[in-house]
Protein backbone atom coordinates (compact mmCIF):
# COMPACT_ATOMS: atom_id res chain seq x y z
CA UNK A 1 2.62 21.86 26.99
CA UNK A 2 -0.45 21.71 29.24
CA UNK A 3 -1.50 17.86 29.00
CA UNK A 4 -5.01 19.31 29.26
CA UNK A 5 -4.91 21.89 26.02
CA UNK A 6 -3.02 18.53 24.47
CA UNK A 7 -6.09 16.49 25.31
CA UNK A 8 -8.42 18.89 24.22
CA UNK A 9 -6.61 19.61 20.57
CA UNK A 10 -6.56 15.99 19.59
CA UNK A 11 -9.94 14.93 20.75
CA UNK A 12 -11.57 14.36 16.91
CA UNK A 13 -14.15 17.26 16.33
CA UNK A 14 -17.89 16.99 16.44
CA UNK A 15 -18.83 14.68 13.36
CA UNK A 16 -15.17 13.59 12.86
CA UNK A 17 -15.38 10.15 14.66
CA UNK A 18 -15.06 8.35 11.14
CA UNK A 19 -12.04 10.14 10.12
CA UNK A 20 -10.13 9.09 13.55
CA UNK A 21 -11.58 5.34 13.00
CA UNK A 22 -10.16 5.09 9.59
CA UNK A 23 -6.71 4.89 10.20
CA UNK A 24 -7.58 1.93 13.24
CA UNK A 25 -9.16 0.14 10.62
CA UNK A 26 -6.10 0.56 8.51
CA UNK A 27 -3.30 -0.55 11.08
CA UNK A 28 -5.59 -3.58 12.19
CA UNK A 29 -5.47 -4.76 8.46
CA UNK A 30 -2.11 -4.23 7.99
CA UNK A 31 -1.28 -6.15 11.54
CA UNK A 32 -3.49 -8.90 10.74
CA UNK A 33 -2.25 -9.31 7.48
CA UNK A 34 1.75 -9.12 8.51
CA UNK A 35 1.32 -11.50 11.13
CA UNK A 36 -0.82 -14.09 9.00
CA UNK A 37 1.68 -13.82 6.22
CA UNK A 38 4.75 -14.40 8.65
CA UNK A 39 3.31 -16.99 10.59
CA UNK A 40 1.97 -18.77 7.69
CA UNK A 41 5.78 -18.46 6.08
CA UNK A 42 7.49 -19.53 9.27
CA UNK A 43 7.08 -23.05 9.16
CA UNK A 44 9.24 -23.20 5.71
CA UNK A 45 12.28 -22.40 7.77
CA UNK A 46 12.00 -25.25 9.81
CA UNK A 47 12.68 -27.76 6.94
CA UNK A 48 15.80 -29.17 5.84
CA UNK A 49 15.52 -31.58 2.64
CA UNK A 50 16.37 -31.05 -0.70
CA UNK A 51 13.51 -28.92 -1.86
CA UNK A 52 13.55 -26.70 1.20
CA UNK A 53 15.51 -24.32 -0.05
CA UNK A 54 12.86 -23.62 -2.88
CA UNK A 55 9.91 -23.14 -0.54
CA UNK A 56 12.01 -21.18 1.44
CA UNK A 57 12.89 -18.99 -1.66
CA UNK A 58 9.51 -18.39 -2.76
CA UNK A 59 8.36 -17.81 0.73
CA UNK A 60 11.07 -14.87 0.99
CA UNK A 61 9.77 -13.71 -2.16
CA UNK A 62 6.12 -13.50 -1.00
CA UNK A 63 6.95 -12.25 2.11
CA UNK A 64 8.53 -9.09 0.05
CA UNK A 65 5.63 -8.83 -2.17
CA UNK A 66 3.42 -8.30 0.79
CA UNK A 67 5.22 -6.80 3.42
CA UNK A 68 6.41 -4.33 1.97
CA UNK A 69 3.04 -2.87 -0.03
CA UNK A 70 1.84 -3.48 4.08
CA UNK A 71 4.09 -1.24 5.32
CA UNK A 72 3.66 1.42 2.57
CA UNK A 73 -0.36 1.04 4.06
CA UNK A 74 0.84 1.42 7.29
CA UNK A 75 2.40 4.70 6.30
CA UNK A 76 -0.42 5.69 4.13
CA UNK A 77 -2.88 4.98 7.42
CA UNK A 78 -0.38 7.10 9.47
CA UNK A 79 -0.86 10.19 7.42
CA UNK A 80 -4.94 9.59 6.92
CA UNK A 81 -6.66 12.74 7.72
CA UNK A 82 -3.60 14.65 7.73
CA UNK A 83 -5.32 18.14 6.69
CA UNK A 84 -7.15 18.09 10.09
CA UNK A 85 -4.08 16.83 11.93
CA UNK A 86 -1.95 19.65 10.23
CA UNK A 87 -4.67 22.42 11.04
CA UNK A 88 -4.74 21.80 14.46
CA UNK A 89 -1.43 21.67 14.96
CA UNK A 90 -0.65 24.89 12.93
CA UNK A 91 -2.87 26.52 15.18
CA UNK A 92 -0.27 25.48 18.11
CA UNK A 93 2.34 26.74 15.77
CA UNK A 94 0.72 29.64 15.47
CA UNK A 95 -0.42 29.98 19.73
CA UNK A 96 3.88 29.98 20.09
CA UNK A 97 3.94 25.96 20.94
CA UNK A 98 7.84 25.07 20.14
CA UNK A 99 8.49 22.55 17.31
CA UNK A 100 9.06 19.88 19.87
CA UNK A 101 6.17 20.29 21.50
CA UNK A 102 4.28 20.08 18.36
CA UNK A 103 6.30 16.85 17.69
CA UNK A 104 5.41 15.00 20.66
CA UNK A 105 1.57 16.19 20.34
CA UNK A 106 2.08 14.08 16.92
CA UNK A 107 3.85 11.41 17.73
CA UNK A 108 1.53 10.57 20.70
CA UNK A 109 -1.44 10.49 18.56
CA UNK A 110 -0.38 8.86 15.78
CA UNK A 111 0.76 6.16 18.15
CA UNK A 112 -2.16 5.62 19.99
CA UNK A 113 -4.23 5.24 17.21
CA UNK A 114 -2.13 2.92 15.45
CA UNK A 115 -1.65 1.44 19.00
CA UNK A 116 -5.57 0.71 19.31
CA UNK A 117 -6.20 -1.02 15.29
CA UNK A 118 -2.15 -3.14 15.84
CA UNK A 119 -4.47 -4.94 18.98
CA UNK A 120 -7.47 -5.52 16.89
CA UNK A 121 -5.40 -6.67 14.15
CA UNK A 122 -3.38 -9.49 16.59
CA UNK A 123 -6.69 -10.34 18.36
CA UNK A 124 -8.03 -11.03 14.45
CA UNK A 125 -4.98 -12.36 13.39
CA UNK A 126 -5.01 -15.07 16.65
CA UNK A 127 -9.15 -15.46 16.01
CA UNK A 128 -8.37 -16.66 12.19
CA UNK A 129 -4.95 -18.83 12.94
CA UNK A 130 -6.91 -22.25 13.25
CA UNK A 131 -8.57 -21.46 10.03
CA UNK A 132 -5.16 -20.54 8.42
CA UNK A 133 -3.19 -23.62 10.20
CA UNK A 134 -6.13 -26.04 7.99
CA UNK A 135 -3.94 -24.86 4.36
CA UNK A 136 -2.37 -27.58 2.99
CA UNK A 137 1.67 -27.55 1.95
CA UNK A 138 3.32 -31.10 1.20
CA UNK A 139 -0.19 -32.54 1.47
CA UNK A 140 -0.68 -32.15 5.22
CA UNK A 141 -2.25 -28.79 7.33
CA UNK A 142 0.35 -26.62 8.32
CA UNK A 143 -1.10 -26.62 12.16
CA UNK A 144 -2.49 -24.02 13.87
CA UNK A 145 1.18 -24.42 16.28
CA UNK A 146 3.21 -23.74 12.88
CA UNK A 147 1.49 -20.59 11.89
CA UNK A 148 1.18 -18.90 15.20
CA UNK A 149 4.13 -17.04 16.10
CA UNK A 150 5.50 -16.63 19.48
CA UNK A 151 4.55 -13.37 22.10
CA UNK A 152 8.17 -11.93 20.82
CA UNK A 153 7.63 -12.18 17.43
CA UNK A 154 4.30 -10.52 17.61
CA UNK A 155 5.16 -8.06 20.02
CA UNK A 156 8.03 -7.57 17.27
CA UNK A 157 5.47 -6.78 14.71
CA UNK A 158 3.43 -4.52 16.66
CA UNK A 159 6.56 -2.56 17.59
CA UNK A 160 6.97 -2.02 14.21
CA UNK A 161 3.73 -0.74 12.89
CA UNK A 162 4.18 1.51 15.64
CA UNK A 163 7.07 2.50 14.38
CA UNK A 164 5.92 3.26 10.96
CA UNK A 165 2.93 5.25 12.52
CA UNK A 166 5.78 7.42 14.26
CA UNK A 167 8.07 8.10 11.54
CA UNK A 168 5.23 8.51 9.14
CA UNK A 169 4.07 11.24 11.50
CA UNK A 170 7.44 12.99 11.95
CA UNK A 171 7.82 13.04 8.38
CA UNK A 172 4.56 15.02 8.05
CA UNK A 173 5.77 17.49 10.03
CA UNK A 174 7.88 19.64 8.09
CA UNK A 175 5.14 21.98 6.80
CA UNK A 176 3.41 22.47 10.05
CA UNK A 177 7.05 23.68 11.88
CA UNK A 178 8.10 25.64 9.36
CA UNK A 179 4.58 27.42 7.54
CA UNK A 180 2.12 26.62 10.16
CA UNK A 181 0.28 29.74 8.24
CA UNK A 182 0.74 28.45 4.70
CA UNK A 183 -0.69 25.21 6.36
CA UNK A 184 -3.74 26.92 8.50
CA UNK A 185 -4.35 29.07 5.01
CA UNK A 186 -3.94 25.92 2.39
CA UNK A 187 -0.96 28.18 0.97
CA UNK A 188 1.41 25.83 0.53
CA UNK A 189 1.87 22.97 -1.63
CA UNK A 190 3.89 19.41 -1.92
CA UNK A 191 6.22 19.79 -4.24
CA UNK A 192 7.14 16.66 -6.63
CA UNK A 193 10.31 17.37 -8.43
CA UNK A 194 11.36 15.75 -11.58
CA UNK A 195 14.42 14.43 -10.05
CA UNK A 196 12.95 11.77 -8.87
CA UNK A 197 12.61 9.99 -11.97
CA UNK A 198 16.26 10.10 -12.76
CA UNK A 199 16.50 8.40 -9.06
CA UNK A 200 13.80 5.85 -9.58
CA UNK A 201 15.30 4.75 -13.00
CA UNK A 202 18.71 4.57 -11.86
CA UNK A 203 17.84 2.16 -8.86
CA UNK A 204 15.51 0.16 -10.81
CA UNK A 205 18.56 -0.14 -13.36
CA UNK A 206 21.19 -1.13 -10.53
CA UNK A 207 18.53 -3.81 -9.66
CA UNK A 208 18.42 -5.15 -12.91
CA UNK A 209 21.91 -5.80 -13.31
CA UNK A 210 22.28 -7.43 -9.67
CA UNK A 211 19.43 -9.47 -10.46
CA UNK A 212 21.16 -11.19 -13.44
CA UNK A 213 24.58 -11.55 -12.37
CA UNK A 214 23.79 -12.09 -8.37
CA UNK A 215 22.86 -15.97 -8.63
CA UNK A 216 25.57 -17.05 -10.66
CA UNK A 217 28.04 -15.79 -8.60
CA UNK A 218 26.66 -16.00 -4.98
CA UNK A 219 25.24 -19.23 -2.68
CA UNK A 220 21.77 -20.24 -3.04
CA UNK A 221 20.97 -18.60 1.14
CA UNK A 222 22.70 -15.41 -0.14
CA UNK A 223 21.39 -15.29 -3.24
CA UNK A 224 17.43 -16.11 -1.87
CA UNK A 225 18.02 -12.41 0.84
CA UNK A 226 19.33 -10.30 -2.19
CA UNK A 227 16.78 -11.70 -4.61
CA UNK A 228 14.11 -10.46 -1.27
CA UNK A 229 16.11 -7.20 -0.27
CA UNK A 230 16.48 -6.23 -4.18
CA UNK A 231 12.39 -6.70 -4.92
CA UNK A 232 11.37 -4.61 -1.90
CA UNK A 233 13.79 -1.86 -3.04
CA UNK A 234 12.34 -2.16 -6.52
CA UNK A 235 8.73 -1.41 -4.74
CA UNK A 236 9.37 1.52 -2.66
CA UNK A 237 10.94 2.93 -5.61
CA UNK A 238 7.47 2.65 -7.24
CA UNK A 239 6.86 5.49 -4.41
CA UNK A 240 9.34 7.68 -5.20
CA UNK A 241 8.44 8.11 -9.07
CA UNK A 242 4.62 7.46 -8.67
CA UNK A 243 3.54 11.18 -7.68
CA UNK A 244 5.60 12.53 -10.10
CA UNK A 245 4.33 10.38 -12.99
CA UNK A 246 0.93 10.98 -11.83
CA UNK A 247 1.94 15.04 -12.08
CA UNK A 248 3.21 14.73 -15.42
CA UNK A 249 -0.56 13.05 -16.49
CA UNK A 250 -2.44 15.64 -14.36
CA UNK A 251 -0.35 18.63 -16.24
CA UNK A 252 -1.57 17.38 -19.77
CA UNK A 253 -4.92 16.63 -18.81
CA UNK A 254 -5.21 20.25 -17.58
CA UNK A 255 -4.20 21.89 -21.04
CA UNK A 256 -6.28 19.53 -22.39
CA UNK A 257 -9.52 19.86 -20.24
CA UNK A 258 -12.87 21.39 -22.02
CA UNK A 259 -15.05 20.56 -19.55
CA UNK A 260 -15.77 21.23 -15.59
CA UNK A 261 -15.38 17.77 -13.90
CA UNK A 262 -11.84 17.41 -16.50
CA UNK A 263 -10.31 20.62 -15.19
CA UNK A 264 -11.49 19.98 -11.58
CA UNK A 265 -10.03 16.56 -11.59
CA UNK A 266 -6.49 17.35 -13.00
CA UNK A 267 -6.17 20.02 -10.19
CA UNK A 268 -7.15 17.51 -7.63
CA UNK A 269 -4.32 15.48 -8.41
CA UNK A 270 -1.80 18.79 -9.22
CA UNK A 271 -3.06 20.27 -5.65
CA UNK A 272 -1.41 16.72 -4.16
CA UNK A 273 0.26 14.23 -6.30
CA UNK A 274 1.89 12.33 -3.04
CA UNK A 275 -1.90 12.26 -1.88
CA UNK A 276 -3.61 11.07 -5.29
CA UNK A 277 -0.49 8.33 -5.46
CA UNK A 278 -1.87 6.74 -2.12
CA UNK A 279 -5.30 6.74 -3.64
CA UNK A 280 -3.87 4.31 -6.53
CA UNK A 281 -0.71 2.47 -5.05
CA UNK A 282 -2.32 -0.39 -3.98
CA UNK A 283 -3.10 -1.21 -7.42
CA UNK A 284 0.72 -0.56 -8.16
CA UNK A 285 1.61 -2.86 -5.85
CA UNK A 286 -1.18 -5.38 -7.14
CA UNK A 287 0.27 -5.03 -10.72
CA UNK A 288 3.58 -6.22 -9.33
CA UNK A 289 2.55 -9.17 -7.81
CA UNK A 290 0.42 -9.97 -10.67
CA UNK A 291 3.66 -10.31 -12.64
CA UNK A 292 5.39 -12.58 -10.05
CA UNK A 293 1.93 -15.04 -10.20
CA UNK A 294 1.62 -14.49 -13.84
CA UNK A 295 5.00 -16.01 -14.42
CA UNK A 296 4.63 -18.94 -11.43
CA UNK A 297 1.56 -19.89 -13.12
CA UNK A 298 3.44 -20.42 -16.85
CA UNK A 299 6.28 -22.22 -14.53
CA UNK A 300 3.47 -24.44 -13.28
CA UNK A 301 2.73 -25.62 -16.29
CA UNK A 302 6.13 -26.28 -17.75
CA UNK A 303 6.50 -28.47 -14.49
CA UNK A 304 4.02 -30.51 -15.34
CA UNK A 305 4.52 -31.37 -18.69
CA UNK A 306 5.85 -34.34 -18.86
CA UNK A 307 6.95 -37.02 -16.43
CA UNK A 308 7.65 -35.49 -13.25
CA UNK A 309 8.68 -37.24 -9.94
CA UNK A 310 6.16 -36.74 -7.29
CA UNK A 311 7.73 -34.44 -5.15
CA UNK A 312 7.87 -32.16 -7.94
CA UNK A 313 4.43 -32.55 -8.20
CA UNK A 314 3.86 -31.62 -4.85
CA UNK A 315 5.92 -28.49 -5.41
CA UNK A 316 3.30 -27.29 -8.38
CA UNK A 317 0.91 -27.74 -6.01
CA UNK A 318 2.75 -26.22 -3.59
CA UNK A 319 2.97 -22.90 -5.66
CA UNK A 320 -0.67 -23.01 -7.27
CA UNK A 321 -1.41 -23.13 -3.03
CA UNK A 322 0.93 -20.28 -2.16
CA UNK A 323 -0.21 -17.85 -5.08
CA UNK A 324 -3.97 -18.16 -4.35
CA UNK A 325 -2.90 -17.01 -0.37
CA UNK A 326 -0.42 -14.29 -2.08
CA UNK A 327 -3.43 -12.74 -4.44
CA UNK A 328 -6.44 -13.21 -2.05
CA UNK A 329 -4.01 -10.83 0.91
CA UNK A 330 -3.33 -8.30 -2.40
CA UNK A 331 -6.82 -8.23 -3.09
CA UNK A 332 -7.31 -7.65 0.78
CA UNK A 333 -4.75 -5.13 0.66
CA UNK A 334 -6.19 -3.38 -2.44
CA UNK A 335 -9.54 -2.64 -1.01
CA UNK A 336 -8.43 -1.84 2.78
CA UNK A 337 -6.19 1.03 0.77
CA UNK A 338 -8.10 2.18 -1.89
CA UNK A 339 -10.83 2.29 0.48
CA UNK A 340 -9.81 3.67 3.72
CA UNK A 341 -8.11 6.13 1.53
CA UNK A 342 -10.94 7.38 -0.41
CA UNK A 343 -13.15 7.66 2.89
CA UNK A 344 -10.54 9.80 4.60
CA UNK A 345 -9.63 11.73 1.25
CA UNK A 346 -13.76 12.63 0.94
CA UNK A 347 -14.01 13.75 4.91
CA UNK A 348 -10.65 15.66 4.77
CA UNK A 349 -11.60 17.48 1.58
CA UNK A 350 -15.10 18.32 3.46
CA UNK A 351 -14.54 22.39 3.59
CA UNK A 352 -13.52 22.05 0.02
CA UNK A 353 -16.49 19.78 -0.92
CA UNK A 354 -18.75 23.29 1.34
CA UNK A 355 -16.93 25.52 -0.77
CA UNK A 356 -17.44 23.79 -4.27
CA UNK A 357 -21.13 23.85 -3.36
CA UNK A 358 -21.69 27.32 -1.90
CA UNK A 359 -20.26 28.36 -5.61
CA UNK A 360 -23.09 26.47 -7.47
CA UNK A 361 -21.19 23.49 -8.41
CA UNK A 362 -23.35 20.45 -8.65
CA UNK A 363 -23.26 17.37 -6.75
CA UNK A 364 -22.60 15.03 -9.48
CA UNK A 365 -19.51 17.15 -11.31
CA UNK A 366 -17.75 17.31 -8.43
CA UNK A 367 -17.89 13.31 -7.90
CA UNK A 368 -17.41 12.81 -11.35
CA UNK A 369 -14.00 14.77 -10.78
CA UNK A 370 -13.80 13.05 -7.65
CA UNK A 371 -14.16 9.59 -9.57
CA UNK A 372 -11.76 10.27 -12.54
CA UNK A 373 -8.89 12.24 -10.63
CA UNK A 374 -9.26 8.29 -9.13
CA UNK A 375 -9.66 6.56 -12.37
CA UNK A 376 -7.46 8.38 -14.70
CA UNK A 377 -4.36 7.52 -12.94
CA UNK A 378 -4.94 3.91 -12.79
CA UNK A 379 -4.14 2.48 -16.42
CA UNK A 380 -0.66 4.42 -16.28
CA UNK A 381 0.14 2.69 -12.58
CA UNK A 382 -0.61 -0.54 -13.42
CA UNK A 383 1.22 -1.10 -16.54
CA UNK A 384 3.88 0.93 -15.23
CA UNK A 385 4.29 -1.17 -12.20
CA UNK A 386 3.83 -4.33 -14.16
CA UNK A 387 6.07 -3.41 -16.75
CA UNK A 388 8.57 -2.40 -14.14
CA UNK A 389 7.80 -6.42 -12.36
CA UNK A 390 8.51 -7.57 -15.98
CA UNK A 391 11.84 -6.20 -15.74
CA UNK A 392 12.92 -7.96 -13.02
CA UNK A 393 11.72 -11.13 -13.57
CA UNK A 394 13.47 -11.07 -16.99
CA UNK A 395 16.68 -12.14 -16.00
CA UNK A 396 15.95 -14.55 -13.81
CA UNK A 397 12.09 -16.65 -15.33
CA UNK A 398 13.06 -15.12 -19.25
CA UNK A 399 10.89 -13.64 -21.07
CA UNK A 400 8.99 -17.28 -22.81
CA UNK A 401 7.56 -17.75 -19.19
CA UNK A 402 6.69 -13.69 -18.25
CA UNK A 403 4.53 -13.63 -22.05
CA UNK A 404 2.89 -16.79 -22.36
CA UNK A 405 -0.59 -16.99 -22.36
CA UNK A 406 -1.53 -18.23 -19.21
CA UNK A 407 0.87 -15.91 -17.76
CA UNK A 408 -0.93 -12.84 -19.76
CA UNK A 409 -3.98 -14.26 -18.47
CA UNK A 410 -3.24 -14.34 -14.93
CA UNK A 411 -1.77 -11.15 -15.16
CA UNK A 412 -4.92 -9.35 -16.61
CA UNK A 413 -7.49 -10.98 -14.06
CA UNK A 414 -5.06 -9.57 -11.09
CA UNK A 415 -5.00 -5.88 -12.64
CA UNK A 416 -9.01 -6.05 -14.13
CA UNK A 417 -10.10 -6.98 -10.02
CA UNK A 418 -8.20 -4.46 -8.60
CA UNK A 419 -8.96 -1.88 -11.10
CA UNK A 420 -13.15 -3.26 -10.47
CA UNK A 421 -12.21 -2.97 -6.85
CA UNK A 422 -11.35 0.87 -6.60
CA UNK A 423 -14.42 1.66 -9.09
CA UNK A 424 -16.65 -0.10 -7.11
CA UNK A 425 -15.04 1.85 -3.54
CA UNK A 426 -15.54 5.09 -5.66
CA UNK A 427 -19.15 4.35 -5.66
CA UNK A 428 -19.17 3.08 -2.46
CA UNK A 429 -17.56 6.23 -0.67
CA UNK A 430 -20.03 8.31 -2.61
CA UNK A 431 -22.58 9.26 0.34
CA UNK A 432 -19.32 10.84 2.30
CA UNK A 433 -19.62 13.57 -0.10
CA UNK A 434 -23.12 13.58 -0.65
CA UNK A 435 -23.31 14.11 3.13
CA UNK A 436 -20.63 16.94 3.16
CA UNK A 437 -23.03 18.71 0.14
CA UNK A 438 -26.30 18.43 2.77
CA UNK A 439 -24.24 19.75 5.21
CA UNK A 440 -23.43 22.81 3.17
């Protein structure tokens, strides 16, 4: 392929510089985020008393919680703006440009891209390591030389968002090799098949079982990487049955819709269901963590009843300390994917946005349809995912610790924030398509 016509087909079009920053924004968060959360979690390795292997636990556990919803961003960033990515390249489908050549016009851009926001996220990451070095564990600072980790590791980290930007984009590819028209004419659609709920519940059931009979019969370092390796399964399988819960909700709202914005906003989700699941993972992801805090909060408090030695004292601390870091980087997480994604989601739908308009539909039904394909979705994710954290926990906390009161508590602020968080980016991304409307 010429490297010129290459040049010239990924350069963003006129008025399309915000849909090309969106995804750097998104892989700088995501670096920033994995490389505070490891470097913050490092320093636990490094001890060797008695209670080490407890911090060391619960940092594996958080590490999970928040790597993995990272890395599901990561992907999610990779495939932002994928309708104009797809067009283009349909069109070099369609010119005769081989599948590999289409491939490597892919890969290359998703790479650079995610290239250009993993350096702003290290140079953020470095800027706010001081600051992160002053939190207390054991009642001293960490240190800004505990939290930092070293060239390799970091290079390590960046070589693996890139890596998630690349297979993200190969994945994407299918529909532009093989229908580059269906793609260039919006013929073809992403099929969610039913089958994957009789996956998801079957893994989620196999981790269930493991989870209760893995730490009686396996040493605590063994048992601390299954417990880790067995949650992150347990959230990318929220993945593979979220679109096709979402499709079952979008199906009954659509025999059930009497009115414009209803009807428009169940066939938003039914045109994507993959696509409206990234708009409301995050908050998936936040409902499972909110479980894991929930619960450490009740165990807080059963640890301090009573007369407790000082070291377990420390400990309570310890874990008050490390779930305030774990829900302030969901929270960050939560609003760098509901919003990135609703910004790109708005500018890729643009010619559909024109279209909507030139028909005589009004400004405010299609954002209300906008709003509540957004909305609707979010009550059945979050208990879902919660209920699905609940689960888990079960066999190992019990279910006195996962339902008291300060536990419930916990768990509702978590899922209420996140839940205010995406409302208020649904406002927030209004002018996007007020602007797409004035450009009609």
């Amino acid at each position: 392929m010429n490297a010129r016509v290459l040049t010239l087909l990924l350069r963003p079009a006129p008025g399309q510089n915000a849909v090309l920053a969106l995804p750097i924004i998104a892989f700088g968060v995501v670096t920033a985020l994995v490389l505070t959360v490891v470097g913050g979690a490092q320093s636990f390795w490094s001890w060797t008393d008695d209670y080490a292997p407890v911090y060391q636990a619960l940092a594996a556990i958080a590490l999970v919680l928040l790597v993995v919803p990272l890395m599901n961003l990561g992907g999610a960033a990779a495939r932002l703006s994928a309708r104009r990515r797809d067009e283009r390249l349909s069109t070099l489908r369609l010119l005769g440009v081989t599948p590999m050549g289409v491939s490597v016009a892919t890969v290359i851009e998703s790479v650079l891209v995610a290239a250009v926001g993993a350096l702003a996220g290290v140079l953020v990451y470095l800027a706010a390591s001081p600051l992160i070095g002053l939190i207390p564990f054991r009642g001293t600072a960490l240190g800004v030389e505990a939290v930092v980790l070293s060239p390799l590791a970091i290079l390590g980290v960046v070589a693996g968002v890139l890596l998630v930007a690349a297979g993200s984009a190969v994945l994407g590819l299918r529909r532009v090799i093989v229908s580059p028209l269906g793609v260039r004419m919006r013929t073809t659609a992403a099929p969610v098949h039913w089958f994957r709920a009789i996956i998801a519940v079957s893994v989620l059931a196999m981790v269930f079982v493991l989870v209760k009979i893995f730490p009686s019969i396996a040493g605590l370092a063994m048992t601390i990487v299954t417990l880790a390796v067995l949650f992150a399964v347990a959230l990318a399988v929220l993945n593979v049955i979220g679109p096709w819960v979402l499709k079952v909700a979008a199906s009954r709202q659509l025999r059930r819709a009497e009115v414009p914005d209803r009807l428009l906003a169940a066939r938003m989700v039914l045109d994507s269901p993959k696509a409206a699941w990234r708009q409301v993972s995050g908050i998936a992801m936040a409902s499972f963590m909110a479980v894991f805090a929930g619960t450490g909060v009740s165990l807080m408090n059963v640890m301090n009843s009573g007369d407790v030695s000082s070291a377990d004292a420390a400990l309570a601390v310890d874990m008050r300390t490390g779930l305030v870091i774990t829900l302030i980087a969901s929270f960050l997480m939560v609003a760098a994917s509901v919003g990135v994604n609703q910004a790109a989601s708005v500018l890729d739908q643009r010619d559909l946005h024109v279209s909507l308009h030139q028909l005589g539909v009004p400004l405010d039904t299609v954002d209300t349809a906008r709003r509540r394909a957004i909305m609707s979705p979010l009550l059945v994710t979050a208990i879902g995912s919660a209920l699905t954290a609940g689960v888990l926990v079960f066999p190992l906390l019990g279910i006195a610790l996962i339902t008291a009161p300060e536990s419930l508590l916990t768990i509702g602020v978590v899922v209420a924030t996140g839940i205010a968080v995406v409302w208020a980016s649904t406002r927030a991304t209004r002018p996007l398509l007020a602007r797409s409307f004035h450009a009609a």
